[in-house]
Protein backbone atom coordinates (compact mmCIF):
# COMPACT_ATOMS: atom_id res chain seq x y z
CA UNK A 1 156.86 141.06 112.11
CA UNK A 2 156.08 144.71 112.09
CA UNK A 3 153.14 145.71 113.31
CA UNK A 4 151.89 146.66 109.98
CA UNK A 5 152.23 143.30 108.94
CA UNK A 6 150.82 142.10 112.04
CA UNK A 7 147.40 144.03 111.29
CA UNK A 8 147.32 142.78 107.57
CA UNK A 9 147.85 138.94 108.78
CA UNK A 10 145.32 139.37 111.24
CA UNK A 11 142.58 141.65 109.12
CA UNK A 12 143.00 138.38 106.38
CA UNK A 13 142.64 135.91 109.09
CA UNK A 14 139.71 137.47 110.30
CA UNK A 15 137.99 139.15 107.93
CA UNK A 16 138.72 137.36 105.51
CA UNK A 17 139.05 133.95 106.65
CA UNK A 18 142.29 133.01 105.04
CA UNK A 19 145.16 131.06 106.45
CA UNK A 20 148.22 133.10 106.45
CA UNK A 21 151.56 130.57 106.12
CA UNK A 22 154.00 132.07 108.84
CA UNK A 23 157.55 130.99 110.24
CA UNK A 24 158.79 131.11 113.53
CA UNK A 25 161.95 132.71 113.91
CA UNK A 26 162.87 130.88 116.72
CA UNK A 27 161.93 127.43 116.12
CA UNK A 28 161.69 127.82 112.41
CA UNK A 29 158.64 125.92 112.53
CA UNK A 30 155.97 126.65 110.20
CA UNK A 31 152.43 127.01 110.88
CA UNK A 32 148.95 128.92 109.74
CA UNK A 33 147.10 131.38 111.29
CA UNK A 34 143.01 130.54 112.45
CA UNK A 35 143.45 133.86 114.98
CA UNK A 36 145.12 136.97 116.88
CA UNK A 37 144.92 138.30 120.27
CA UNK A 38 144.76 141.97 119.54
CA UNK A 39 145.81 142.84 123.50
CA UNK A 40 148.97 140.49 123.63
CA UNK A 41 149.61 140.74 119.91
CA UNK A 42 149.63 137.45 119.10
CA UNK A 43 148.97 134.66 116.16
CA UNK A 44 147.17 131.60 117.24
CA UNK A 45 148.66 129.11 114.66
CA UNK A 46 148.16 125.65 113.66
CA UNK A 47 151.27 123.99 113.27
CA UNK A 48 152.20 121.62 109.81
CA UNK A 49 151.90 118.57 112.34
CA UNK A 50 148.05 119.58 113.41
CA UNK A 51 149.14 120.83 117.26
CA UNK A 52 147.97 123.88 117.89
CA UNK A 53 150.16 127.52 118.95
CA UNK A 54 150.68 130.77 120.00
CA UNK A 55 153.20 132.88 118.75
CA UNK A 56 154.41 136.60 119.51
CA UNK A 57 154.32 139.06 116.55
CA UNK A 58 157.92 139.87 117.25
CA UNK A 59 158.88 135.94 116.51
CA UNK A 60 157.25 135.27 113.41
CA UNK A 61 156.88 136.55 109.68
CA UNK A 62 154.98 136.10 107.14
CA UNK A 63 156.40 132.78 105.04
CA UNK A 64 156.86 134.51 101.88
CA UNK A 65 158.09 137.32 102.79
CA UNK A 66 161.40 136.49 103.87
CA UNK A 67 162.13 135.96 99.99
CA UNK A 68 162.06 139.89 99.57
């Protein structure tokens, strides 16, 4: 995810206290986001099966957004 992206997912998260779907590239798990870690630039996620994760900004996008 850019880092434009990054800042929007996070500013919602945050600010705004919404859940942000997201896919890991990697994995291709899905999760939503409850945080970010401005320094490492990361998403703390919880995962569809309830565990709980941290992924880079470089491995994951926003869900929908892949569609575009």
């Amino acid at each position: 995810m850019t880092s434009t992206c990054y800042e929007q997912v996070c500013y919602r998260t945050e600010q705004r206290e919404e859940s942000v779907q997201l896919r890991n590239l990697k994995s291709g798990q899905f999760g939503y986001s409850f945080g970010c870690t401005q320094a490492g630039e990361t998403v703390q996620v919880r995962l569809t099966n309830g565990d709980l994760d941290s992924w880079d900004r470089s491995e994951c996008v926003e869900a929908f957004s892949e569609a575009l």
